[in-house]
PDB file of N, CA and C in Angstrom:
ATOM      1  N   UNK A   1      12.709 -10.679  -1.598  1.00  0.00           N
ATOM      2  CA  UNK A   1      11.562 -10.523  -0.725  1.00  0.00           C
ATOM      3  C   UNK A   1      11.062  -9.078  -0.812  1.00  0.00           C
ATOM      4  N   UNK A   2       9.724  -9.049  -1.382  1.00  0.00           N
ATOM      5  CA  UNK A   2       9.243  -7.385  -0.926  1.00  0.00           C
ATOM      6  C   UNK A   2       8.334  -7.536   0.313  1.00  0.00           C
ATOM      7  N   UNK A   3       8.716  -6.844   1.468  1.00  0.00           N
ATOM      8  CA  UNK A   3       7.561  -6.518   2.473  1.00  0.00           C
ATOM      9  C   UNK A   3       6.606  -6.002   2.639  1.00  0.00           C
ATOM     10  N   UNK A   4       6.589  -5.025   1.487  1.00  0.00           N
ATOM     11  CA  UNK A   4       5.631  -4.218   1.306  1.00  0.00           C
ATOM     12  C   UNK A   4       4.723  -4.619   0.333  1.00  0.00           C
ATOM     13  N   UNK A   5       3.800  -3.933   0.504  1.00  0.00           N
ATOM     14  CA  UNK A   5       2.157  -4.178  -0.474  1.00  0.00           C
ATOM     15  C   UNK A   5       1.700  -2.622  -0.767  1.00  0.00           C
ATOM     16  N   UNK A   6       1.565  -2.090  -1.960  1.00  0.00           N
ATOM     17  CA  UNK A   6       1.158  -1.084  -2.186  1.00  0.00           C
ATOM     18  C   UNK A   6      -0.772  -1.150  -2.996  1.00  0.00           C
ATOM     19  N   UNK A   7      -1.244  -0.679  -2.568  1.00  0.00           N
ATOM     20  CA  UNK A   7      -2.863  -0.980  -2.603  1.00  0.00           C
ATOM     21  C   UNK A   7      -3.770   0.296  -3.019  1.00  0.00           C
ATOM     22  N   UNK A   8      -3.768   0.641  -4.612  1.00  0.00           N
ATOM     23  CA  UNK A   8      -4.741   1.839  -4.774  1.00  0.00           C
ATOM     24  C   UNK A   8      -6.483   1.778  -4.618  1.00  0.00           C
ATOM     25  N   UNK A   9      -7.118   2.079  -3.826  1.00  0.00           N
ATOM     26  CA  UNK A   9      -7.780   2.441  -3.141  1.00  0.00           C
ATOM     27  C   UNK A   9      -8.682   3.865  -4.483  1.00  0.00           C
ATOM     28  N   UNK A  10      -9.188   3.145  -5.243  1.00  0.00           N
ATOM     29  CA  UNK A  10      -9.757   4.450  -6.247  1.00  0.00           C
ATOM     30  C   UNK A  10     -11.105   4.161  -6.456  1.00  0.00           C
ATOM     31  N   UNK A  11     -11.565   5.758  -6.724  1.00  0.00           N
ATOM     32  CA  UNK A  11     -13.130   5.673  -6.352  1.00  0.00           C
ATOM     33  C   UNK A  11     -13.360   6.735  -7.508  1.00  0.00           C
ATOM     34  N   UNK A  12     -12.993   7.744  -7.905  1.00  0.00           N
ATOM     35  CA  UNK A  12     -13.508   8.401  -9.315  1.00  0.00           C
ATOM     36  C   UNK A  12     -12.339   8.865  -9.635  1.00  0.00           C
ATOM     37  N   UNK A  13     -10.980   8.306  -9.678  1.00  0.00           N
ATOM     38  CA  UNK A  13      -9.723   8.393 -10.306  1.00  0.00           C
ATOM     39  C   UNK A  13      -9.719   8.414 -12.052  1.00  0.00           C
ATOM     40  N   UNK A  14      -9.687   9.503 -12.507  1.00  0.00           N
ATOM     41  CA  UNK A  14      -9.375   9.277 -14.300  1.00  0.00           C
ATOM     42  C   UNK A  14      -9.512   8.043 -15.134  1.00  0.00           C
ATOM     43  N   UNK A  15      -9.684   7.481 -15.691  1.00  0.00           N
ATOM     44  CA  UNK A  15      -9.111   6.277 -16.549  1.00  0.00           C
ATOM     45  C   UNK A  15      -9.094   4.747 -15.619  1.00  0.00           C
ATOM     46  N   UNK A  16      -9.424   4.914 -14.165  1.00  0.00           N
ATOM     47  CA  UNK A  16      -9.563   3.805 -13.363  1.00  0.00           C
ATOM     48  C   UNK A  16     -10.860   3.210 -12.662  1.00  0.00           C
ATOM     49  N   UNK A  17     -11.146   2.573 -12.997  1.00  0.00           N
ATOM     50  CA  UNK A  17     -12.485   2.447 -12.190  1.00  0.00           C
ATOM     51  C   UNK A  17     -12.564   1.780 -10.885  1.00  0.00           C
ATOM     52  N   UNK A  18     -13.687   2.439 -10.221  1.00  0.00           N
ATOM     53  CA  UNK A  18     -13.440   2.421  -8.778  1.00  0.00           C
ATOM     54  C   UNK A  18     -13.401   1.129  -8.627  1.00  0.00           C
ATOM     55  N   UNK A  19     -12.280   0.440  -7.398  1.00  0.00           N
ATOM     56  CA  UNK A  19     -12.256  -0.453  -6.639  1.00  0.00           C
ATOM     57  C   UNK A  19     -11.108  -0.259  -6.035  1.00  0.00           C
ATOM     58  N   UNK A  20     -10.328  -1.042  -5.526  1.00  0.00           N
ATOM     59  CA  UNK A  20      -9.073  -1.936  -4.538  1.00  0.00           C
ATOM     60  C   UNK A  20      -7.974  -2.671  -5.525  1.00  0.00           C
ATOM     61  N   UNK A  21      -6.973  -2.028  -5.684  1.00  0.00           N
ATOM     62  CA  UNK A  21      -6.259  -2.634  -6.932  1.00  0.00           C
ATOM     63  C   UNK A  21      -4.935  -3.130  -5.855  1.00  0.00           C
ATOM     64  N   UNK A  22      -4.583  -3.823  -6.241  1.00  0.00           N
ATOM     65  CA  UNK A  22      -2.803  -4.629  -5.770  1.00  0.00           C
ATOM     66  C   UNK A  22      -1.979  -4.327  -7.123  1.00  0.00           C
ATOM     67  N   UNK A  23      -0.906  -3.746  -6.791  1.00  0.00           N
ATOM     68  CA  UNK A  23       0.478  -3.193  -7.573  1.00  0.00           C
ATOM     69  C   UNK A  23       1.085  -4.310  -7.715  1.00  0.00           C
ATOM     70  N   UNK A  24       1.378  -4.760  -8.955  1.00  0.00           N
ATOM     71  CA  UNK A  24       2.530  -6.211  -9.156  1.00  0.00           C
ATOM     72  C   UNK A  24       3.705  -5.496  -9.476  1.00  0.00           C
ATOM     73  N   UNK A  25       4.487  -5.531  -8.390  1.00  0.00           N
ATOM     74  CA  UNK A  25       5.757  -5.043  -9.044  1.00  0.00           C
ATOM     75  C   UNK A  25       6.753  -5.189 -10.034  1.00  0.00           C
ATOM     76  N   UNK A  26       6.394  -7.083 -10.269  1.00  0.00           N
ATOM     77  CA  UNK A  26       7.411  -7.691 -11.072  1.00  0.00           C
ATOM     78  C   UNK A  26       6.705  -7.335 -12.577  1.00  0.00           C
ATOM     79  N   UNK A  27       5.417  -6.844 -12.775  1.00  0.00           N
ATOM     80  CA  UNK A  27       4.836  -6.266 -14.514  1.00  0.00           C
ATOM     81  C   UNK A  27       4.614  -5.105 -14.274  1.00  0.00           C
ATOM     82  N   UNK A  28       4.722  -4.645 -13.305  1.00  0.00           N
ATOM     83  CA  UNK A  28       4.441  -2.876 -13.453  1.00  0.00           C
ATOM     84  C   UNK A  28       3.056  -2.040 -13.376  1.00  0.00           C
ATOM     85  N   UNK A  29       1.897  -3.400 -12.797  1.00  0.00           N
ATOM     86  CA  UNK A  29       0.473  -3.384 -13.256  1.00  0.00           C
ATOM     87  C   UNK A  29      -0.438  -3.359 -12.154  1.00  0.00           C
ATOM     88  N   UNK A  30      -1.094  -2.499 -11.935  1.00  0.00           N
ATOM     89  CA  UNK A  30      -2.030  -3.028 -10.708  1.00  0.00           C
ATOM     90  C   UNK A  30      -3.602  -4.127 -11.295  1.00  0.00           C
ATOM     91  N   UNK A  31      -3.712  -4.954 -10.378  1.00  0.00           N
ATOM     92  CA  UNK A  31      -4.842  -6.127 -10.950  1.00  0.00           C
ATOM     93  C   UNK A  31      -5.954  -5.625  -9.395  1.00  0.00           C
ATOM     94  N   UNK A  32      -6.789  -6.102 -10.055  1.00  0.00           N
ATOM     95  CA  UNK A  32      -7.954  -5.528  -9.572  1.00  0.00           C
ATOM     96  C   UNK A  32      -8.151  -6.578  -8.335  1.00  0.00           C
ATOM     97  N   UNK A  33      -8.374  -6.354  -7.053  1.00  0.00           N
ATOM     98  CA  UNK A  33      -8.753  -7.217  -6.106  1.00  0.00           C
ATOM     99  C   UNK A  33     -10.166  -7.122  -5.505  1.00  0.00           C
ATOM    100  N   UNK A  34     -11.125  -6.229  -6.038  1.00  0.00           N
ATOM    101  CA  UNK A  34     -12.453  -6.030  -5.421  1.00  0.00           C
ATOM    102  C   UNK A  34     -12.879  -4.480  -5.851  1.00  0.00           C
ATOM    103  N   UNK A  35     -14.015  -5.037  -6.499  1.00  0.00           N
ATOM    104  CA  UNK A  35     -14.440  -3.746  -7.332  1.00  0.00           C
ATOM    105  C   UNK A  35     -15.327  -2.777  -6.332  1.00  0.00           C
ATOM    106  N   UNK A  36     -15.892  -1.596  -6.768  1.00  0.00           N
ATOM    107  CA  UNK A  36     -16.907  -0.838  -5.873  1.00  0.00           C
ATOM    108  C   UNK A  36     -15.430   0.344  -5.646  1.00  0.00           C
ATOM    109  N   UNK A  37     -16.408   1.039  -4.802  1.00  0.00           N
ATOM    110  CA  UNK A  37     -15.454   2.521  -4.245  1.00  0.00           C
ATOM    111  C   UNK A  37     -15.488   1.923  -2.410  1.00  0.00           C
ATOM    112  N   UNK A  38     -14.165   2.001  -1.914  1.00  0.00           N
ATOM    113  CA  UNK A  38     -13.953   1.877  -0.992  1.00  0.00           C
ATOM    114  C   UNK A  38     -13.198   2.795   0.202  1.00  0.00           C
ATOM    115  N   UNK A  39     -13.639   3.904  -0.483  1.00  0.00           N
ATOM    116  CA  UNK A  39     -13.084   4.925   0.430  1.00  0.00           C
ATOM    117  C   UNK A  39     -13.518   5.459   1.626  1.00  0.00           C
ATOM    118  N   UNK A  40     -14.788   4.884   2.009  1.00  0.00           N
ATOM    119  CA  UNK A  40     -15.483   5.257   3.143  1.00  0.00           C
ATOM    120  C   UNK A  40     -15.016   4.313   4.490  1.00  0.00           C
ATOM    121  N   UNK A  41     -15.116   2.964   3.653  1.00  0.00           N
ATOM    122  CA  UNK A  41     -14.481   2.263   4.509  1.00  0.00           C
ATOM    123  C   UNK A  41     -12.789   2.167   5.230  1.00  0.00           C
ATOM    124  N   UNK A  42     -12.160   2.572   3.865  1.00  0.00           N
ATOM    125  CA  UNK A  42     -11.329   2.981   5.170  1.00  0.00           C
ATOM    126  C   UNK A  42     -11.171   4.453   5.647  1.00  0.00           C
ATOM    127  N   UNK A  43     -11.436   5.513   5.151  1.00  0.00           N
ATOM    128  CA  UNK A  43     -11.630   6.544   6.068  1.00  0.00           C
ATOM    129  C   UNK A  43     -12.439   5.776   7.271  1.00  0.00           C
ATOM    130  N   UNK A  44     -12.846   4.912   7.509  1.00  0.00           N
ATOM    131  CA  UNK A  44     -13.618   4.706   8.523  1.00  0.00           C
ATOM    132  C   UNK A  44     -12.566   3.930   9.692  1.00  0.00           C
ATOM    133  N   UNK A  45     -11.535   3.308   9.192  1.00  0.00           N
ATOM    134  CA  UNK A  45     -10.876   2.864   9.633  1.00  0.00           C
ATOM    135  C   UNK A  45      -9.227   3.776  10.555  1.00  0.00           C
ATOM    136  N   UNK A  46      -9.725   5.124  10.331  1.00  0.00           N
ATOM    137  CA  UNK A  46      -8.560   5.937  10.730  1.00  0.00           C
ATOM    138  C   UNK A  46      -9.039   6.449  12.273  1.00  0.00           C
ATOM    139  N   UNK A  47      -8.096   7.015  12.974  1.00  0.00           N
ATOM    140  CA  UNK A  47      -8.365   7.477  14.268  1.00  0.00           C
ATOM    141  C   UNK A  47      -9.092   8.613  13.974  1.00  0.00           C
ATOM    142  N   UNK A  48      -9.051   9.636  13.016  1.00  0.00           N
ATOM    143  CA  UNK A  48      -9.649  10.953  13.385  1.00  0.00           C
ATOM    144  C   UNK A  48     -10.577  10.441  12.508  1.00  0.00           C
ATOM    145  N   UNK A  49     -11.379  11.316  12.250  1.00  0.00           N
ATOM    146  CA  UNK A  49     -12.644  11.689  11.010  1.00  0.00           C
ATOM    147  C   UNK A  49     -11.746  12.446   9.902  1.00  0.00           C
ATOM    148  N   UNK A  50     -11.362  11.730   8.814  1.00  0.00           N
ATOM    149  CA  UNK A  50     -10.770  12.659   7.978  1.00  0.00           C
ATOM    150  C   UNK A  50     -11.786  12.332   6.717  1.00  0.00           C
ATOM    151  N   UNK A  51     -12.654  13.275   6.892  1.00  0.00           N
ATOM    152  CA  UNK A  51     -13.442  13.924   5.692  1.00  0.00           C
ATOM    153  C   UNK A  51     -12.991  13.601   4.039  1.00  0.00           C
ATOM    154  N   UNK A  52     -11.771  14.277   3.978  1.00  0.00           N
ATOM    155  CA  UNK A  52     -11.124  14.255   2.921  1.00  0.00           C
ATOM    156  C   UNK A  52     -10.888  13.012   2.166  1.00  0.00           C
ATOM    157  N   UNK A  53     -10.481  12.044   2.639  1.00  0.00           N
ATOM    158  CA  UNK A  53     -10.544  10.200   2.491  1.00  0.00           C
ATOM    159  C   UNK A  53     -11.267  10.147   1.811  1.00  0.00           C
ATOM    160  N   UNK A  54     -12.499  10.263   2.115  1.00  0.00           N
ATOM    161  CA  UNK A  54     -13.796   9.925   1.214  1.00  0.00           C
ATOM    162  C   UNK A  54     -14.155  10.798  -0.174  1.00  0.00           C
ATOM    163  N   UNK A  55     -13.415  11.833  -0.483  1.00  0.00           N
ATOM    164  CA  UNK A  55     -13.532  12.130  -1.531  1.00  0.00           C
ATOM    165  C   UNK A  55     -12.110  12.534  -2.256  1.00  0.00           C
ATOM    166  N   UNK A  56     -11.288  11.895  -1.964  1.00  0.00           N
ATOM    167  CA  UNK A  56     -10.368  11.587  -2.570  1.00  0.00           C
ATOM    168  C   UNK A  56     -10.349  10.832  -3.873  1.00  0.00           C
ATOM    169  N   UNK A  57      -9.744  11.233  -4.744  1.00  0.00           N
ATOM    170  CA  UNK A  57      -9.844  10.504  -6.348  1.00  0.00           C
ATOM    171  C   UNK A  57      -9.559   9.157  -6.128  1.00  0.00           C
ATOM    172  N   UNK A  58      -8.422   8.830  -5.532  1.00  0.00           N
ATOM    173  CA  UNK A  58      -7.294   7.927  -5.049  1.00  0.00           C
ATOM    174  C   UNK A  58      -7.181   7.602  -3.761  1.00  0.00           C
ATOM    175  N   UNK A  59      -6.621   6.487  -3.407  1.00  0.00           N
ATOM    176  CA  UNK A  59      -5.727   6.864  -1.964  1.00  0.00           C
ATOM    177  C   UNK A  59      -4.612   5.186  -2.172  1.00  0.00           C
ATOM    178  N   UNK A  60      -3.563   5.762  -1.862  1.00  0.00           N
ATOM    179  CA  UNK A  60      -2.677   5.030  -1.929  1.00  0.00           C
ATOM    180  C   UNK A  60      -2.119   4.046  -0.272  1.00  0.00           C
ATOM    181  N   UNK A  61      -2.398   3.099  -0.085  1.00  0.00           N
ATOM    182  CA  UNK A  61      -2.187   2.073   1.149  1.00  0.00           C
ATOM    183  C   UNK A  61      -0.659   1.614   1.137  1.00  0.00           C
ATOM    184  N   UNK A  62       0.435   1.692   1.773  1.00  0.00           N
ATOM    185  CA  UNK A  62       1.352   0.706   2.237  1.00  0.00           C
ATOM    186  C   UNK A  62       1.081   0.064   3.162  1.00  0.00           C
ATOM    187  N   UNK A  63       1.438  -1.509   2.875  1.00  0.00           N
ATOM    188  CA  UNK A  63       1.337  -2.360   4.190  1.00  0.00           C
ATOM    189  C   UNK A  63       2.712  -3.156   4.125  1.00  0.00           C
ATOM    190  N   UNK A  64       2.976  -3.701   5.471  1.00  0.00           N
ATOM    191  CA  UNK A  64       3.332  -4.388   5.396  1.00  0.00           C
ATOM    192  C   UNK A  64       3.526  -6.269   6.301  1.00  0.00           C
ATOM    193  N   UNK A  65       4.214  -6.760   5.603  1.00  0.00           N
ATOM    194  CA  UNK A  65       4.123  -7.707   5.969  1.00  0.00           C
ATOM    195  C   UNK A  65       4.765  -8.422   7.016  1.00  0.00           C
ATOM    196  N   UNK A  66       4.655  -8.299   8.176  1.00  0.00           N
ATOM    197  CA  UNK A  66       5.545  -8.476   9.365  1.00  0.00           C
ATOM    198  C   UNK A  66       6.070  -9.567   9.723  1.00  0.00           C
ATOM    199  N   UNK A  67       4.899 -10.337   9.845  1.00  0.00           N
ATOM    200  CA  UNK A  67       5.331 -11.894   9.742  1.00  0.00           C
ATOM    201  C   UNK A  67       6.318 -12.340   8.911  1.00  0.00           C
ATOM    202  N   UNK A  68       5.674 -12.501   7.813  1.00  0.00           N
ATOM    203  CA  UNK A  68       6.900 -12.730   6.534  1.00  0.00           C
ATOM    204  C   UNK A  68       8.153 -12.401   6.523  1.00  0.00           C
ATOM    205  N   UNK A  69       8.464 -10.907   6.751  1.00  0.00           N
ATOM    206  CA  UNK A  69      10.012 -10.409   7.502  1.00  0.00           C
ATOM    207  C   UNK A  69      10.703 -11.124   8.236  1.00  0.00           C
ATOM    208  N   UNK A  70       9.896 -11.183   9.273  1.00  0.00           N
ATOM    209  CA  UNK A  70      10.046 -11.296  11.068  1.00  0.00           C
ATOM    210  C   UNK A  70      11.009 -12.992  10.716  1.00  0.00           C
ATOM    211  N   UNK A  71      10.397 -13.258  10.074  1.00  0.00           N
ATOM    212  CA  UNK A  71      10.146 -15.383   9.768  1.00  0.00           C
ATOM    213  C   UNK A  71      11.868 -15.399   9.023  1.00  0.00           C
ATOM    214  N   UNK A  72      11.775 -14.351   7.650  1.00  0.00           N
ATOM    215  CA  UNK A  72      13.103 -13.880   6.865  1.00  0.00           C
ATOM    216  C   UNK A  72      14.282 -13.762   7.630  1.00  0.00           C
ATOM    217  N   UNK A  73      14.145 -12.920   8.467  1.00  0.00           N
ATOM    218  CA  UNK A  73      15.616 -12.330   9.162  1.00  0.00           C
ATOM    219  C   UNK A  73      15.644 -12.815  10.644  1.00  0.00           C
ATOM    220  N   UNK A  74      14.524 -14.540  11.186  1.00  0.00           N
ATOM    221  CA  UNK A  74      14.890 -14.648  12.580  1.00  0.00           C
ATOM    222  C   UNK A  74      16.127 -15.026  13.035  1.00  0.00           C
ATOM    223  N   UNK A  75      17.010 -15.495  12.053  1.00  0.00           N
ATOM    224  CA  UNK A  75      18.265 -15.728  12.742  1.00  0.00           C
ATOM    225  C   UNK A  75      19.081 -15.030  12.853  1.00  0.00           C
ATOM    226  N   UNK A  76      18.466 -13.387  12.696  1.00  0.00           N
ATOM    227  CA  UNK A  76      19.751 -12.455  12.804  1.00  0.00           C
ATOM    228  C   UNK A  76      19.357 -11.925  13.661  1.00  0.00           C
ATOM    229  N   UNK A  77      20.380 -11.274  14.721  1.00  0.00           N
ATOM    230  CA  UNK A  77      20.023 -10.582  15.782  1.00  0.00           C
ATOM    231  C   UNK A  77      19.458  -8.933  15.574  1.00  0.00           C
ATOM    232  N   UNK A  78      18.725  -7.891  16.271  1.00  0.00           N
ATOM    233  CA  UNK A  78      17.987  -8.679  17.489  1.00  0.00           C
ATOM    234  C   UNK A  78      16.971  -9.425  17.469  1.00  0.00           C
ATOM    235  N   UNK A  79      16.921 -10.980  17.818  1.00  0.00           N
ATOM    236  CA  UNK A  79      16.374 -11.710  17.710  1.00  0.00           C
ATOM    237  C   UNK A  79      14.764 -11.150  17.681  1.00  0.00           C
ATOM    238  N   UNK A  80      13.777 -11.707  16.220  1.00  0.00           N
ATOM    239  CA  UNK A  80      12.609 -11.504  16.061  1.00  0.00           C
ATOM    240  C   UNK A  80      12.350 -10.180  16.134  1.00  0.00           C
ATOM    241  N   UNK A  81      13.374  -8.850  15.974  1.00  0.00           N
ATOM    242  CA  UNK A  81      12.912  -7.690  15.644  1.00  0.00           C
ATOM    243  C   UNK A  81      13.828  -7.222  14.214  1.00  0.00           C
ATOM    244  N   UNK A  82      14.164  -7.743  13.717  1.00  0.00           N
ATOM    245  CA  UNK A  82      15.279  -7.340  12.649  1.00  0.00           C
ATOM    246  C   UNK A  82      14.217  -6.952  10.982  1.00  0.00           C
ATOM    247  N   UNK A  83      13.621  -8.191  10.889  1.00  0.00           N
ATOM    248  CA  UNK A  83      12.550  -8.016   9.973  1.00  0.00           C
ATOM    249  C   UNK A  83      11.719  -7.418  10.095  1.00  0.00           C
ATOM    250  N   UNK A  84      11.115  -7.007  11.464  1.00  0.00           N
ATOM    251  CA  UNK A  84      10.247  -5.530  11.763  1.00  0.00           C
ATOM    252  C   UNK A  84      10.805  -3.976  11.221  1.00  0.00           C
ATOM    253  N   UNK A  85      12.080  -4.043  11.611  1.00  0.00           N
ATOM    254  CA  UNK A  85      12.744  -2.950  11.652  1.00  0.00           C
ATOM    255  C   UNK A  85      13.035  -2.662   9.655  1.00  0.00           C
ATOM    256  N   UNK A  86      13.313  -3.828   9.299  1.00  0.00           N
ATOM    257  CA  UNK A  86      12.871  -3.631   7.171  1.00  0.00           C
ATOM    258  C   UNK A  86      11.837  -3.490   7.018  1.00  0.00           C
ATOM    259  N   UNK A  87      10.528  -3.420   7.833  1.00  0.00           N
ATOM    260  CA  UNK A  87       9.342  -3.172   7.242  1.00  0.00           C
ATOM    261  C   UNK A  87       9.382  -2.013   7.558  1.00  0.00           C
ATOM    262  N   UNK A  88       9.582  -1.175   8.223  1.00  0.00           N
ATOM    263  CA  UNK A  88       9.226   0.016   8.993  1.00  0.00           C
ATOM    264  C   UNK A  88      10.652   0.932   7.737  1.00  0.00           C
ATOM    265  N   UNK A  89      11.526   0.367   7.571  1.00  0.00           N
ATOM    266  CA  UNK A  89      12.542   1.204   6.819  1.00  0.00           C
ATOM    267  C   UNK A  89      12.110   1.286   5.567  1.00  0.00           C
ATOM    268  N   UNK A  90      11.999   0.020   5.285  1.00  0.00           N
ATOM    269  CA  UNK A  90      11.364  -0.075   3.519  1.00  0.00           C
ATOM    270  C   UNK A  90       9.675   1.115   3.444  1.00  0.00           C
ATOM    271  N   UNK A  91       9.127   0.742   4.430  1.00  0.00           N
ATOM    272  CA  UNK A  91       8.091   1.729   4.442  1.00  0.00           C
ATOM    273  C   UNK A  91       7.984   3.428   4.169  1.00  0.00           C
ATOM    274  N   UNK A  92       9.073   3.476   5.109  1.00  0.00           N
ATOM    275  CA  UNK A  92       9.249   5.068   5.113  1.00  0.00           C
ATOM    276  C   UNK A  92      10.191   5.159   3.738  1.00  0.00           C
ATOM    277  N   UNK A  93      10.979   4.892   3.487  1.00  0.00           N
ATOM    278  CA  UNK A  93      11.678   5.391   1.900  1.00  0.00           C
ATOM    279  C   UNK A  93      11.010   4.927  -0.015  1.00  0.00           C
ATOM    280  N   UNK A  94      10.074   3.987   0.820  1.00  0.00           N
ATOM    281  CA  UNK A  94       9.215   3.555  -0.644  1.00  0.00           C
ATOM    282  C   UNK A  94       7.912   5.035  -0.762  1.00  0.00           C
ATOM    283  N   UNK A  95       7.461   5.251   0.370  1.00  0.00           N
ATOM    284  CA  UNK A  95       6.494   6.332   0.492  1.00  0.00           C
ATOM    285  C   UNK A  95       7.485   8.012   0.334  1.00  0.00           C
ATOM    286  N   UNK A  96       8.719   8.459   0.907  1.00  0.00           N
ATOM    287  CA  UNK A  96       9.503   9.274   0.323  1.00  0.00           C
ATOM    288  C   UNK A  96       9.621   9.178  -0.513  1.00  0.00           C
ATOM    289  N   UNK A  97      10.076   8.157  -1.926  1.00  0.00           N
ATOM    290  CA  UNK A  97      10.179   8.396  -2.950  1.00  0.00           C
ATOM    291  C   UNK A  97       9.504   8.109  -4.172  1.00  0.00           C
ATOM    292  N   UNK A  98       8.046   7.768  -3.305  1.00  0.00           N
ATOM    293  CA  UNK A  98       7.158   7.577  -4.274  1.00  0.00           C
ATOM    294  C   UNK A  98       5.989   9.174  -4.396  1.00  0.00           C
ATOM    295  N   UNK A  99       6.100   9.796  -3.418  1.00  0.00           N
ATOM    296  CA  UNK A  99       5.882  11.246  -3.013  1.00  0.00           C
ATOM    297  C   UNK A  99       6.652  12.610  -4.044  1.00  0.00           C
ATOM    298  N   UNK A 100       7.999  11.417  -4.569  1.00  0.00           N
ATOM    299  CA  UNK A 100       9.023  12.498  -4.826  1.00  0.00           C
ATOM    300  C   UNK A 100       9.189  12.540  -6.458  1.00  0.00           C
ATOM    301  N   UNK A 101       7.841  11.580  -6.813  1.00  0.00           N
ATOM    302  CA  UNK A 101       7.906  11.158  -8.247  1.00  0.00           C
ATOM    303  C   UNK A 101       6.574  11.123  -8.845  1.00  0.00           C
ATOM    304  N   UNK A 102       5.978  10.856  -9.884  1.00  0.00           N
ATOM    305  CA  UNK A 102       4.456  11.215 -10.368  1.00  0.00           C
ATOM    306  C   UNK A 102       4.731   9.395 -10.607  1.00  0.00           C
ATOM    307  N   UNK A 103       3.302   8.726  -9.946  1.00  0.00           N
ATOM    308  CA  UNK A 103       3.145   7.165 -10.310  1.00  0.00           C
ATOM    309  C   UNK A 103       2.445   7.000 -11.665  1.00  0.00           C
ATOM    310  N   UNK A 104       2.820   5.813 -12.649  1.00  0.00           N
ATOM    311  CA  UNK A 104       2.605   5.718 -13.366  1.00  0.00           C
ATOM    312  C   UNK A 104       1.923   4.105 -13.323  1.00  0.00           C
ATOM    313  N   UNK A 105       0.761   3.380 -13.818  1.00  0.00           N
ATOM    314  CA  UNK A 105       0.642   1.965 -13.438  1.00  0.00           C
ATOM    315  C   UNK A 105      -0.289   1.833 -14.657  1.00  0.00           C
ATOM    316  N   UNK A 106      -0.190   0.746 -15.031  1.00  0.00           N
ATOM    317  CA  UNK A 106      -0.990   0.012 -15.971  1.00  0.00           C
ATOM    318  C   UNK A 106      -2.172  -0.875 -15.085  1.00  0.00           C
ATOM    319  N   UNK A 107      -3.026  -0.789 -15.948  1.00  0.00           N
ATOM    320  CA  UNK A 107      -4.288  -1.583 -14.741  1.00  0.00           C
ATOM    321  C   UNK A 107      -4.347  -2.847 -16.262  1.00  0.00           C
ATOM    322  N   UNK A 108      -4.969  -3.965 -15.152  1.00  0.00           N
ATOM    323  CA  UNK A 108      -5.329  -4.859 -15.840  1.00  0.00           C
ATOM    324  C   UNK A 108      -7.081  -5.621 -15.531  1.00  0.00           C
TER     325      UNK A 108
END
């Protein structure tokens, strides 16, 4: 099970053309989910005004999937928070050590 979803978010990134890409982990490839530059929109989507968002080359999204977890690990205690608590862990150490390394992805 991966909980996570990693989502590049590129708008005048090198060698990528702007859109919304999804990371396949199992080929190593991000596939294109919706073309255009979408960086306004979600800078638009943050609590502050962060300027910077929008002209960012890149921007890299973790999500995750709570439900899906939550559904995974309900029979282990504490009941219906166990699979929350792997999204929130897997979150923070996939973003540490993806911080701690230069990404490399094949687009398709």
């Amino acid at each position: 099970m991966y909980p996570l979803t990693l989502t590049v978010v590129a708008g005048n990134a090198e060698g990528l053309a702007a859109g919304a890409y999804r990371y396949d982990a199992e080929r190593h490839v991000l596939a294109l989910v919706a073309d255009g530059d979408h960086r306004d929109r979600v800078a638009r989507t943050t609590l502050a005004d962060h300027d910077w968002l929008r002209h960012a080359a890149a921007l890299l999204l973790l999500s995750g999937d709570m439900g899906t977890a939550t559904r995974h690990f309900a029979d282990q205690p504490p009941q219906g928070r166990r699979g929350r608590r792997y999204v929130w862990l897997s979150d923070h150490e996939k973003a540490r050590s993806d911080t701690s390394r230069r990404l490399r992805f094949h687009h398709n």
